[in-house]
N, C-alpha and C. Protein backbone atom coordinates (compact mmCIF):
# COMPACT_ATOMS: atom_id res chain seq x y z
N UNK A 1 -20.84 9.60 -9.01
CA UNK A 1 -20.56 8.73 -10.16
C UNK A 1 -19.09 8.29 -10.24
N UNK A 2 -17.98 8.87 -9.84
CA UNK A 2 -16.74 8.72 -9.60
C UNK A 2 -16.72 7.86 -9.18
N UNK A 3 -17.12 8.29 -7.63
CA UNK A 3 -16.85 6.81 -6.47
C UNK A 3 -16.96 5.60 -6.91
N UNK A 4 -18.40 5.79 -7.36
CA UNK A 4 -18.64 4.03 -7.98
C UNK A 4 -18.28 3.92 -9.19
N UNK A 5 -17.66 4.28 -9.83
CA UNK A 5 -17.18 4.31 -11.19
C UNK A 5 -15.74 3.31 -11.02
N UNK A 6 -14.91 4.27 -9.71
CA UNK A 6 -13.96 3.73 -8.97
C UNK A 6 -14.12 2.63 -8.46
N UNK A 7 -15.28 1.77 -7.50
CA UNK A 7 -15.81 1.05 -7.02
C UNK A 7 -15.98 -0.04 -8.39
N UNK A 8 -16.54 -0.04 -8.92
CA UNK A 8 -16.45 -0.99 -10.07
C UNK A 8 -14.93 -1.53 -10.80
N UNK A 9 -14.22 -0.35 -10.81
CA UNK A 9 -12.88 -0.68 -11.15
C UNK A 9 -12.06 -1.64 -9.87
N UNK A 10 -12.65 -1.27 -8.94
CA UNK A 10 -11.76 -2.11 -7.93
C UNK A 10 -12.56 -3.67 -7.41
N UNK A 11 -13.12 -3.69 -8.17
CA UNK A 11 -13.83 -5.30 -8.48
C UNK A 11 -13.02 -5.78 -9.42
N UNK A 12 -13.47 -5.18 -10.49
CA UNK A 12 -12.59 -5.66 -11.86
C UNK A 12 -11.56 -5.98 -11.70
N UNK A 13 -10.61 -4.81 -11.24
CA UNK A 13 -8.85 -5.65 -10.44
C UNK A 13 -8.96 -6.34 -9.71
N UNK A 14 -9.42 -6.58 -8.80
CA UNK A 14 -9.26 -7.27 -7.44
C UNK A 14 -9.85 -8.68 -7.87
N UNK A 15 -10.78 -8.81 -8.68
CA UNK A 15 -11.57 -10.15 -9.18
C UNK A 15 -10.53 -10.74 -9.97
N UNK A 16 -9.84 -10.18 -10.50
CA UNK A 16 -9.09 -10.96 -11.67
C UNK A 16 -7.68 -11.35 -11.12
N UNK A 17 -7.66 -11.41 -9.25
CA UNK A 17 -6.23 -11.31 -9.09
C UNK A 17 -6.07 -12.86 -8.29
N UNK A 18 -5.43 -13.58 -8.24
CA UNK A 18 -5.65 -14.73 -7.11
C UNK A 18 -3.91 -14.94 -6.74
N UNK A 19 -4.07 -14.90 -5.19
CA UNK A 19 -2.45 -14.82 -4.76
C UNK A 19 -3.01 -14.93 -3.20
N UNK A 20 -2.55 -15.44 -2.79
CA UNK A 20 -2.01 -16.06 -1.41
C UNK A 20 -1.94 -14.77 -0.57
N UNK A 21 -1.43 -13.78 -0.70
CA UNK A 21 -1.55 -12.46 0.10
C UNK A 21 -2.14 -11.57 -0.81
N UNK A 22 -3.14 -11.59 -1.41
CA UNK A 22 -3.70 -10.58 -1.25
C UNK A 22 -5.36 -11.32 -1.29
N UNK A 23 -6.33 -10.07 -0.90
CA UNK A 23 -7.78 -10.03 -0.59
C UNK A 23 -8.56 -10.69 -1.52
N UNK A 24 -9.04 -11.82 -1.82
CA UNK A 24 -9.47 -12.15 -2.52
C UNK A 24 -11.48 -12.06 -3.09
N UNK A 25 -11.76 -11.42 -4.12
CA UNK A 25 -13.02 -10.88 -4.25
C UNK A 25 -13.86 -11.73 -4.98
N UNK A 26 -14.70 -12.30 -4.23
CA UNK A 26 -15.65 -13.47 -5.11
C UNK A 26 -17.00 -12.84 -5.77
N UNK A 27 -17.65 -11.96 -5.87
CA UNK A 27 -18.42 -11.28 -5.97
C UNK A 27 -19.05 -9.59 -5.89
N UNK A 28 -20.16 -9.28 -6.78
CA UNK A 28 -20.59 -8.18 -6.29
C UNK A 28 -21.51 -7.58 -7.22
N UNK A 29 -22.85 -6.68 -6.61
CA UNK A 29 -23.49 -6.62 -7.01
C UNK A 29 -24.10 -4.88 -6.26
N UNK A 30 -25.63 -4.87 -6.29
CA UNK A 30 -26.05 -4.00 -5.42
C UNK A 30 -27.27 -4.68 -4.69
N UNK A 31 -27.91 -3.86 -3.74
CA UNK A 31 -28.54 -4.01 -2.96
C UNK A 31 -29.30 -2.87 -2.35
N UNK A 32 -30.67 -2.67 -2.78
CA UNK A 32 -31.32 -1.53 -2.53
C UNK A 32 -30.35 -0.04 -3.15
N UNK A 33 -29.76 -0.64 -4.12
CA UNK A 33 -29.37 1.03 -4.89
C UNK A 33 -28.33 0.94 -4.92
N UNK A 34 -27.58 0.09 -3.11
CA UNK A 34 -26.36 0.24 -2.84
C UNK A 34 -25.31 -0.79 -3.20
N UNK A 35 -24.59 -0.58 -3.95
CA UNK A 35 -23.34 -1.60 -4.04
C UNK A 35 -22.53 -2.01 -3.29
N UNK A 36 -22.09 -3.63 -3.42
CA UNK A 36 -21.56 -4.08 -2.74
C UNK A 36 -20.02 -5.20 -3.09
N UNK A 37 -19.03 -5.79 -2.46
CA UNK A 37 -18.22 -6.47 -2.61
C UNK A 37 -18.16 -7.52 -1.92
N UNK A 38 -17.88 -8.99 -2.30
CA UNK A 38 -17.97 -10.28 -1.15
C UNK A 38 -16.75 -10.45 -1.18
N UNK A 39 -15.77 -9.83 -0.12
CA UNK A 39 -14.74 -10.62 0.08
C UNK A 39 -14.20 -11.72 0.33
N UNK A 40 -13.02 -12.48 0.58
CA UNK A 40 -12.96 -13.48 1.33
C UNK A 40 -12.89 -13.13 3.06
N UNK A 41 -13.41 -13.41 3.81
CA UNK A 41 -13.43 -13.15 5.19
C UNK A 41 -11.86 -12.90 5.98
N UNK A 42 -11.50 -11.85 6.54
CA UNK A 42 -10.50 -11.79 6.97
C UNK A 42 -9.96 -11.62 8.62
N UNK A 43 -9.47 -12.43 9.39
CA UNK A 43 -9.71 -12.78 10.43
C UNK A 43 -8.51 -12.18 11.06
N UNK A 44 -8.56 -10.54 10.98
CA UNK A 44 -7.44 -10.41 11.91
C UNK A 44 -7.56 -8.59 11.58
N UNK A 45 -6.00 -7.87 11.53
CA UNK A 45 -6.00 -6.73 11.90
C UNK A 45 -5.41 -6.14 10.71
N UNK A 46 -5.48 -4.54 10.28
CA UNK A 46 -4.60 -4.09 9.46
C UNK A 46 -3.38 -3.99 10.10
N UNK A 47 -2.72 -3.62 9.29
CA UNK A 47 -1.03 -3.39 9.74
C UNK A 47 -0.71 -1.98 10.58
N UNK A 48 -1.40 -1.16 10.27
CA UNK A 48 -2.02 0.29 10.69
C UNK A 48 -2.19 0.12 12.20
N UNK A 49 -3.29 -0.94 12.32
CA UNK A 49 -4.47 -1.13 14.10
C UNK A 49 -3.02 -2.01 14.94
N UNK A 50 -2.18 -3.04 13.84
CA UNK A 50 -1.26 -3.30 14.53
C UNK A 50 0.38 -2.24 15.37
N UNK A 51 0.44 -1.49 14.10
CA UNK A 51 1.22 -0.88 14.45
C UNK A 51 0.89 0.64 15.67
N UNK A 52 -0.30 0.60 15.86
CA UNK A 52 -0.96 1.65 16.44
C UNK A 52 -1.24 0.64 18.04
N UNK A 53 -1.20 -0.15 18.08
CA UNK A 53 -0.91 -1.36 19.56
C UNK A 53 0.48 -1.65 19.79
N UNK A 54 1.15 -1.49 18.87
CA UNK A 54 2.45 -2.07 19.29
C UNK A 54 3.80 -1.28 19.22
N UNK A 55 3.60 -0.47 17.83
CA UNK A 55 4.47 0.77 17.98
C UNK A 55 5.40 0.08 16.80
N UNK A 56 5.81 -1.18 16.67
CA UNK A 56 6.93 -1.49 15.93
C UNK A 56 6.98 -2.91 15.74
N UNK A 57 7.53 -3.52 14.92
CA UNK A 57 7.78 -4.86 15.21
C UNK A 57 9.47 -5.39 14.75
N UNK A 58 9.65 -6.34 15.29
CA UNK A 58 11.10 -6.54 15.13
C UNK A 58 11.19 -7.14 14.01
N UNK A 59 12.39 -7.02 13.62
CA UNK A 59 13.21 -7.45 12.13
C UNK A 59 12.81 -8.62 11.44
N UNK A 60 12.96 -9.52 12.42
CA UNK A 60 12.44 -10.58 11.80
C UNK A 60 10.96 -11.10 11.12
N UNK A 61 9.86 -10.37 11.99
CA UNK A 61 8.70 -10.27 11.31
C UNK A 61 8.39 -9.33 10.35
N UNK A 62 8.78 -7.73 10.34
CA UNK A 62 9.36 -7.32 9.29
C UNK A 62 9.61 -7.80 8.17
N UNK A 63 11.10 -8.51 8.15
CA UNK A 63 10.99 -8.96 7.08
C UNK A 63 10.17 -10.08 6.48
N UNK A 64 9.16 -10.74 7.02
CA UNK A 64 8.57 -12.07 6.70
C UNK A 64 7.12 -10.98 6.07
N UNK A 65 6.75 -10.28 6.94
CA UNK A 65 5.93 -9.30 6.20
C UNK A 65 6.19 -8.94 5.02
N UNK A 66 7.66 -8.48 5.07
CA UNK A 66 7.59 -7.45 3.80
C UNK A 66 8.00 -8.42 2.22
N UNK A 67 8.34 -9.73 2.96
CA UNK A 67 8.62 -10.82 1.56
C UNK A 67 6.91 -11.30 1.32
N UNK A 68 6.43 -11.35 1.77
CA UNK A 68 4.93 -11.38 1.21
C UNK A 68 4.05 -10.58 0.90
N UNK A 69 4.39 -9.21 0.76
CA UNK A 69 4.06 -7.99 0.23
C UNK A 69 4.80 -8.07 -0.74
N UNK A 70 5.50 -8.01 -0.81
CA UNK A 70 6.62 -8.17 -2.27
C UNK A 70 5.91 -8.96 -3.03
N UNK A 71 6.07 -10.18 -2.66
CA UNK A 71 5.78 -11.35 -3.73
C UNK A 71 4.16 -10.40 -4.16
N UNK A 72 3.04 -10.30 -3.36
CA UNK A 72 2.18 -9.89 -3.65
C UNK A 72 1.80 -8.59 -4.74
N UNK A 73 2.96 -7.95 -4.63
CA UNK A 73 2.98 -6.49 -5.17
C UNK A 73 3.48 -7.41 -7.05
N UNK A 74 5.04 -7.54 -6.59
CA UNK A 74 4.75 -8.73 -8.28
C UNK A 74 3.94 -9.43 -8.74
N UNK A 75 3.61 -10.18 -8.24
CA UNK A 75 2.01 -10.77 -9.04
C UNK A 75 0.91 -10.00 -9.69
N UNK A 76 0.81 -8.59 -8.64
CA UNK A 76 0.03 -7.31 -9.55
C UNK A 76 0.38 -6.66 -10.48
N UNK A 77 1.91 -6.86 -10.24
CA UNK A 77 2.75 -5.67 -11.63
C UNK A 77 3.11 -7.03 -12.64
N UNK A 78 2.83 -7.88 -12.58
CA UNK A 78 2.77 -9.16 -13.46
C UNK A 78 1.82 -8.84 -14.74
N UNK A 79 0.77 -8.97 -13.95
CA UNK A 79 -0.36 -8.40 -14.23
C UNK A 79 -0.93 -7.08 -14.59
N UNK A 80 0.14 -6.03 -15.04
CA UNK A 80 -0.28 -4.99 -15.37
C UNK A 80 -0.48 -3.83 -14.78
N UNK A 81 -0.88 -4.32 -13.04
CA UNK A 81 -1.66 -3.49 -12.25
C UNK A 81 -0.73 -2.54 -11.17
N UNK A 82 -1.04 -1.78 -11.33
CA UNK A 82 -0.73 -0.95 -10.32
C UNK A 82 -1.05 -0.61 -8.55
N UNK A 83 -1.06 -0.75 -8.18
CA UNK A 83 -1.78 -0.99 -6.58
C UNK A 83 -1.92 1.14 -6.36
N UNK A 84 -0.93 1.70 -6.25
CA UNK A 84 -1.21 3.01 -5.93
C UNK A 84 -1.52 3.21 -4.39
N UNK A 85 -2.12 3.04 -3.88
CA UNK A 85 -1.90 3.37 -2.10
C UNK A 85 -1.46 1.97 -1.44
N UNK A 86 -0.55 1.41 -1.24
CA UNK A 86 0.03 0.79 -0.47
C UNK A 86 0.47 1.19 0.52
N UNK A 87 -0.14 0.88 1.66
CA UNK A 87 0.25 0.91 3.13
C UNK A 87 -0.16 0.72 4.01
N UNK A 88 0.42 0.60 5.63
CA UNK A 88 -0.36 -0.63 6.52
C UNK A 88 -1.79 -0.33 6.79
N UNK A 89 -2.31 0.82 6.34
CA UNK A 89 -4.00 0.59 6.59
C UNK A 89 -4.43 -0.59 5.53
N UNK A 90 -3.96 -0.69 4.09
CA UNK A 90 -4.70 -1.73 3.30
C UNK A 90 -3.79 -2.80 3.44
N UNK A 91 -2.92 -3.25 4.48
CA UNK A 91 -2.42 -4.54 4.26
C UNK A 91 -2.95 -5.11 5.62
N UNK A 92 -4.01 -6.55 5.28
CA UNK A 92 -4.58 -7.10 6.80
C UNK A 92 -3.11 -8.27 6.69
N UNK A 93 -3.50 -8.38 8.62
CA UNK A 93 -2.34 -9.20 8.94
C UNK A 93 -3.09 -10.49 10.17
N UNK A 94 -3.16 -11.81 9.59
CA UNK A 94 -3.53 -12.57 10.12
C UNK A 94 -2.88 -13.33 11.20
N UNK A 95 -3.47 -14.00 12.35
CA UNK A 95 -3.65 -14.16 13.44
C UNK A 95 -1.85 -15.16 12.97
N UNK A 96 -1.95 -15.95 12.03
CA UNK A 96 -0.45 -16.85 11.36
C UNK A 96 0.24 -16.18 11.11
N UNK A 97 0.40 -15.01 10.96
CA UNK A 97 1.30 -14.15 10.41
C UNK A 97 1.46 -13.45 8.74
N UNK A 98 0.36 -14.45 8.39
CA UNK A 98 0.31 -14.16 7.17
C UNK A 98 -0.39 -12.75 6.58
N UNK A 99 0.03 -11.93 5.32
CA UNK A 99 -0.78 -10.78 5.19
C UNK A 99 -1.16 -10.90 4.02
N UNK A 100 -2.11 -9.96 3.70
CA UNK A 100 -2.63 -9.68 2.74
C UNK A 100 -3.36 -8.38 2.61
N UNK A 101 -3.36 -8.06 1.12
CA UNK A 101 -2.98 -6.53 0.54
C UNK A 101 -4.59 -6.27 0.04
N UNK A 102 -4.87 -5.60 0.20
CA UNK A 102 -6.38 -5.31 -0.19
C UNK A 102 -6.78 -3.72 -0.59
N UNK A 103 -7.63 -3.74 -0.59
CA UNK A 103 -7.98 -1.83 -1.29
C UNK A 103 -7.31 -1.94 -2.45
N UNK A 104 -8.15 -2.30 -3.61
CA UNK A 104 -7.47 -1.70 -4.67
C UNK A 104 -8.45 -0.61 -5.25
N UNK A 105 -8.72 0.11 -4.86
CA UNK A 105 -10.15 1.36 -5.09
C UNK A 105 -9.19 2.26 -5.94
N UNK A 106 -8.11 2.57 -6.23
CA UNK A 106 -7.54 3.41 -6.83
C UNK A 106 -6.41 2.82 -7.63
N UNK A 107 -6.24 1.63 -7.42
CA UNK A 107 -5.25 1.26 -8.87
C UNK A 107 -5.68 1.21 -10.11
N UNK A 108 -4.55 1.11 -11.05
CA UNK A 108 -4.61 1.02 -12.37
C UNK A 108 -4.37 -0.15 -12.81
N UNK A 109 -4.94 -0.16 -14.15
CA UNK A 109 -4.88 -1.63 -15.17
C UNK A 109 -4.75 -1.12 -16.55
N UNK A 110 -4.04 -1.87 -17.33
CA UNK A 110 -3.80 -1.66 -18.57
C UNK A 110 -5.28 -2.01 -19.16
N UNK A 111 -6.72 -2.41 -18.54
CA UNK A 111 -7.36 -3.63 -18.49
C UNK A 111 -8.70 -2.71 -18.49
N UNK A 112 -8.22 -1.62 -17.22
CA UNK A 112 -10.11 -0.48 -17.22
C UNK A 112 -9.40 0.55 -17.60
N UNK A 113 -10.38 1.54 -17.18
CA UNK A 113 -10.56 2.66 -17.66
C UNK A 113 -9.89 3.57 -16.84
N UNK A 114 -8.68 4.43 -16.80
CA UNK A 114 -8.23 4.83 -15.79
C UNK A 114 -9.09 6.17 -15.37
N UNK A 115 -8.85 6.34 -13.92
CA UNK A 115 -10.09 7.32 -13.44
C UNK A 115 -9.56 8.42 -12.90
N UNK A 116 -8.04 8.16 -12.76
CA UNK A 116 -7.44 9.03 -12.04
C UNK A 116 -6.02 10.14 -12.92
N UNK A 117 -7.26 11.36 -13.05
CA UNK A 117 -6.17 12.14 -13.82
C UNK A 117 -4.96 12.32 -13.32
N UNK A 118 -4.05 12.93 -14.59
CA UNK A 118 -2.40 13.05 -14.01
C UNK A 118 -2.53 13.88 -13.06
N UNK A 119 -3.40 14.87 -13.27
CA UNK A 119 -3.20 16.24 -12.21
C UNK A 119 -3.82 16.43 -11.26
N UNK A 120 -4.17 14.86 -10.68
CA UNK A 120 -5.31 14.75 -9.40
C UNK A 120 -4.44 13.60 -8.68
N UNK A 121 -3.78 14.16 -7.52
CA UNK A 121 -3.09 13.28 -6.73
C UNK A 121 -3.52 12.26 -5.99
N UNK A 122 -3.79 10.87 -6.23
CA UNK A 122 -4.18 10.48 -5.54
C UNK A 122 -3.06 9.12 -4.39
N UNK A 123 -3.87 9.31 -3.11
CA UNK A 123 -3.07 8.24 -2.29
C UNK A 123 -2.77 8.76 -1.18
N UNK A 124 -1.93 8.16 -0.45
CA UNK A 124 -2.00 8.98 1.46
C UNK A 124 -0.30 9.35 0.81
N UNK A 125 -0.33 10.36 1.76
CA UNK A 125 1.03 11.65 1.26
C UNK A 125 2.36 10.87 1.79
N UNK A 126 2.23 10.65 2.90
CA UNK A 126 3.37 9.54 3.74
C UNK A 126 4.02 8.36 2.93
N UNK A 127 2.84 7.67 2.31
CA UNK A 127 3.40 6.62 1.63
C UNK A 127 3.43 6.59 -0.24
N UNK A 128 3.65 8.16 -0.49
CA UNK A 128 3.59 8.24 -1.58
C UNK A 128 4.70 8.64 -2.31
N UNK A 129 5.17 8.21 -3.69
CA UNK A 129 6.52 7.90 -4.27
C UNK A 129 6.23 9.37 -5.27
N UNK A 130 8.07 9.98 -4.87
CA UNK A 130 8.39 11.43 -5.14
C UNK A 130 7.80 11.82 -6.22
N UNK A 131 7.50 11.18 -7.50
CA UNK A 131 6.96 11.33 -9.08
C UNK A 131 5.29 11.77 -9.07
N UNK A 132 5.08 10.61 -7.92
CA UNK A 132 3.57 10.84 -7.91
C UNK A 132 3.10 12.34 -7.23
N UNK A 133 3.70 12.82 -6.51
CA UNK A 133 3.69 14.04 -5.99
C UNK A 133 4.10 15.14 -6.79
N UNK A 134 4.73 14.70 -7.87
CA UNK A 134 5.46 15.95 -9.01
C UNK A 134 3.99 15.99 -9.83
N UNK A 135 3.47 14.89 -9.85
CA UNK A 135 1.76 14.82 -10.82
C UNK A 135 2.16 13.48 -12.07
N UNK A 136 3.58 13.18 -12.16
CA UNK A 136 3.60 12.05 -13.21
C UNK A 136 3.01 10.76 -13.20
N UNK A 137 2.56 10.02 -13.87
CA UNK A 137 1.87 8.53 -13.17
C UNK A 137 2.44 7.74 -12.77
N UNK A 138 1.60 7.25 -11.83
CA UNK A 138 1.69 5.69 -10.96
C UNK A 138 2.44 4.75 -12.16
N UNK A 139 3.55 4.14 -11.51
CA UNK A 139 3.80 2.61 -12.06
C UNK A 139 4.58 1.55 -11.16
N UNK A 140 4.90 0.76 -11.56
CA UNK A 140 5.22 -0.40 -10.45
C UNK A 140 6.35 -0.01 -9.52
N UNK A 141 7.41 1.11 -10.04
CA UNK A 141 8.27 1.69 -9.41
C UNK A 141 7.50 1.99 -7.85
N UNK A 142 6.62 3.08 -7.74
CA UNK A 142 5.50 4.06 -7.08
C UNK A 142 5.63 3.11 -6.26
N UNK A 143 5.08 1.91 -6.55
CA UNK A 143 4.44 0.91 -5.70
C UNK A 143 5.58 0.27 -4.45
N UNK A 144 6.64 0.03 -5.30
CA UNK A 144 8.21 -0.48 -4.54
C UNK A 144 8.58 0.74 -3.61
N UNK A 145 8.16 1.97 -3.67
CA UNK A 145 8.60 2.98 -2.95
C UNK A 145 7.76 3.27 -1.52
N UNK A 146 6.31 3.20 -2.05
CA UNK A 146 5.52 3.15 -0.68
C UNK A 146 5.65 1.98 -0.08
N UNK A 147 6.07 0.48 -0.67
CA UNK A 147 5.99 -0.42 0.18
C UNK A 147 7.55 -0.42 1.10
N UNK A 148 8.56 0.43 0.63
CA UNK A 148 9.70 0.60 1.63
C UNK A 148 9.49 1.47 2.62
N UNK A 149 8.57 2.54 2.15
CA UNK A 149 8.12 3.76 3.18
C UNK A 149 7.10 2.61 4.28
N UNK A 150 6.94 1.50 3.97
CA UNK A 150 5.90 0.64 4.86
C UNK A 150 6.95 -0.39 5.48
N UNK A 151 7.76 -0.45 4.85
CA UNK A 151 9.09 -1.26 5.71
C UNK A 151 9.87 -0.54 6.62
N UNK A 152 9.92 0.48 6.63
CA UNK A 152 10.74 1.66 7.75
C UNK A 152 9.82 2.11 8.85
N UNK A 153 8.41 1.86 8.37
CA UNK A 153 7.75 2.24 9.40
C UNK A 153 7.58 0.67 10.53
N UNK A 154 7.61 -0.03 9.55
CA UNK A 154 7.49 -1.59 10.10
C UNK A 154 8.38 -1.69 11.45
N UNK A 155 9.41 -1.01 10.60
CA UNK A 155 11.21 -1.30 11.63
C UNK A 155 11.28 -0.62 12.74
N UNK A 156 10.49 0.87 12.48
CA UNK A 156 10.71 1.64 13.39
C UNK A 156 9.38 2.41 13.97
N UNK A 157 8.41 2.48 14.00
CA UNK A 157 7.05 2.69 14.31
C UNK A 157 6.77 3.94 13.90
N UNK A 158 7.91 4.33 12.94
CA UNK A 158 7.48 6.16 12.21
C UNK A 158 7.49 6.10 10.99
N UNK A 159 6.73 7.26 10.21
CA UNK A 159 6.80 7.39 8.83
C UNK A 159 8.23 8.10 8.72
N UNK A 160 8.58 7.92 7.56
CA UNK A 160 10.06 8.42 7.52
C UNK A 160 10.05 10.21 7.07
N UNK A 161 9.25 10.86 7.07
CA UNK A 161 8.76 12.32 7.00
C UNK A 161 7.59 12.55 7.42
N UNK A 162 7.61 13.79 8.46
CA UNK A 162 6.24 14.34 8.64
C UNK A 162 6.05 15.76 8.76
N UNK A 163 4.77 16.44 8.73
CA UNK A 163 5.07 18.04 8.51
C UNK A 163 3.49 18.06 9.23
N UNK A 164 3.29 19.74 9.41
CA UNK A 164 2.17 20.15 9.73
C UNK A 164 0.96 19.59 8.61
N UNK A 165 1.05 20.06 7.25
CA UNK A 165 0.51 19.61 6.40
C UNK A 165 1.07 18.68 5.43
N UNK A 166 0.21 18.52 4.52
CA UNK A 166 0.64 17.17 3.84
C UNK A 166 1.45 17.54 2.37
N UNK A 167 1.04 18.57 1.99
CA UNK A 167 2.34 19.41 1.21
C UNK A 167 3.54 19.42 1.00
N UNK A 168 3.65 20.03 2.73
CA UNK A 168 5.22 19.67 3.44
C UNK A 168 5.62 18.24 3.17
N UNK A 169 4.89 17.25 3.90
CA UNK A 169 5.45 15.45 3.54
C UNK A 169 5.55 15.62 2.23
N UNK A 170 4.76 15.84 1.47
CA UNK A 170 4.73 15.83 -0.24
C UNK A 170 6.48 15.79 -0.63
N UNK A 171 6.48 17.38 -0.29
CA UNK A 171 7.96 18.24 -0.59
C UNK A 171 9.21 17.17 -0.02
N UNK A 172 9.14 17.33 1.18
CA UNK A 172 10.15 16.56 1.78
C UNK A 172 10.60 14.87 0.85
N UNK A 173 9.53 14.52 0.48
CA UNK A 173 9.44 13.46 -0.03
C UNK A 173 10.46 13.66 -1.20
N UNK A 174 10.10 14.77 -2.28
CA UNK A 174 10.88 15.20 -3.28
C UNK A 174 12.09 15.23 -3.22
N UNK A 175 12.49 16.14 -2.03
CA UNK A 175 13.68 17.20 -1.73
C UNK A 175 14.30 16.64 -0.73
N UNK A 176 14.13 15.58 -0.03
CA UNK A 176 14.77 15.56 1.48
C UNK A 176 15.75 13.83 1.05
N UNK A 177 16.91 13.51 1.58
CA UNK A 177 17.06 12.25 1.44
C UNK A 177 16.27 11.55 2.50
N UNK A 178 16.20 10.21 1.77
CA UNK A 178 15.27 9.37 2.87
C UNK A 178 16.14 9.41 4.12
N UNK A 179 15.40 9.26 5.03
CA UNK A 179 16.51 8.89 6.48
C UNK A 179 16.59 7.70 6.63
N UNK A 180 17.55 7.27 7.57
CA UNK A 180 17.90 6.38 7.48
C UNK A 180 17.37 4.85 8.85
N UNK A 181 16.90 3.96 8.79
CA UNK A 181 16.33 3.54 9.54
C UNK A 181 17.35 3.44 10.87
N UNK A 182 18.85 3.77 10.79
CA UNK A 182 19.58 4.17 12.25
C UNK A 182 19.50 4.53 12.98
N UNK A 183 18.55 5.64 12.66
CA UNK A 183 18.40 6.77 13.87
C UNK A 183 17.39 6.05 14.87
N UNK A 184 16.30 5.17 14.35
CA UNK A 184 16.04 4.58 15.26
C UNK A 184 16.37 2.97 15.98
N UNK A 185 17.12 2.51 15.05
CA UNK A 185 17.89 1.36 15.33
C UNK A 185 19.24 1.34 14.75
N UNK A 186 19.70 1.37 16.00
CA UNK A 186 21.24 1.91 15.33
C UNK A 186 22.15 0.59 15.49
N UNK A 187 21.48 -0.84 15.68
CA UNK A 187 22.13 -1.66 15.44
C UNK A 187 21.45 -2.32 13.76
N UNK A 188 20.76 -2.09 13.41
CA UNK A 188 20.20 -2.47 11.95
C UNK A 188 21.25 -2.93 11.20
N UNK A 189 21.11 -3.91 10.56
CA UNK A 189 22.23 -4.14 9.47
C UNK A 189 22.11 -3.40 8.71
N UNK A 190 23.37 -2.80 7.80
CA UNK A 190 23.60 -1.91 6.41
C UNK A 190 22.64 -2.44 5.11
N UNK A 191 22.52 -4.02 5.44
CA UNK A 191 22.01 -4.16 4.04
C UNK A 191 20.38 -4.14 4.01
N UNK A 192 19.93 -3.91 5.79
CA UNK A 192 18.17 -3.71 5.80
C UNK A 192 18.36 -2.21 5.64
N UNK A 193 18.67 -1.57 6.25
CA UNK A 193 18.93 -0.27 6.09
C UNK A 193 19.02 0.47 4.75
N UNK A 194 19.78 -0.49 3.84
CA UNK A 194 19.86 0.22 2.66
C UNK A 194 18.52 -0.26 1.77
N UNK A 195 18.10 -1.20 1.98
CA UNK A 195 16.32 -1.58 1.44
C UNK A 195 15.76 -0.62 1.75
């Protein structure tokens, strides 16, 4: 009952959103019991399948990525919404270069019903902002934090903390300063670096 409880909420957001990078949802219903979503068709790769072929991409696409994630991420916090797992598994990246942000199965809206208690962590540990790991809620801040933890990985083909378990990333996340994207490009400008 969760799941699809969740599943319904991420219609509701995702239906009410229209923007140029992100997933756009025209429909949905069920089908033999089972529910379903009509996306708009998306003709290319996550950022994830890309970065898992390529290892990295250079600065310049980087940043053309990450200004249309941006713009995309404002238009949701425009709107109230929270995105909550941002990162290159839910951002597809088309054959033009263009991306778009999809999965909203776990954001919030001033708008539904929120599903996700304070004291139930939800989201991937890597790309998750230090508060949300203390148990406080998601807000548009959260969102600006995993999408830089998605810009460092962009730059440099690593998450910027990793551990045996996901605890450890948790902690580190808290307690550790971010590193710095130098270590793997040590010609980076100061002012991508400091983004």
């Amino acid at each position: 009952p969760v799941n699809l409880k969740r599943f319904q909420n991420e219609v509701t957001i995702a239906a009410s959103l229209s923007h140029p990078n992100i997933v756009k949802v025209y429909d949905h219903s069920t089908l033999g019991g089972r529910p379903y979503i009509v996306n708009e068709y998306i003709n290319g790769q996550t950022l994830k399948d890309a970065l898992d072929f390529r290892s990295s991409f250079s600065m310049h696409e980087s940043i053309a990525i990450m200004l249309q994630l941006t713009s995309a991420l404002f238009y949701a916090h425009q709107h109230n919404i929270v995105h909550r797992d941002v990162k290159p598994h839910n951002i597809f990246l088309l054959s033009d270069g263009t991306i778009k942000l999809g999965d909203f199965g776990i954001a919030e809206s001033d708008d539904v019903v929120n599903l996700n208690n304070v004291s139930e962590i939800v989201g991937s540990v890597h790309y998750l902002a230090p508060e949300i790991s203390k148990g406080k809620p998601a807000s548009w801040q959260s969102d600006i934090y995993s999408a830089g933890v998605t810009f460092y990985e962009l730059l440099t083909g690593h998450v910027p903390f990793t551990a045996d378990d996901a605890v450890s990333v948790a902690v580190a996340h808290i307690r550790e300063k971010f590193p710095s994207v130098k270590k793997y490009l040590p010609n980076c400008p100061k002012e991508i670096d400091k983004i």
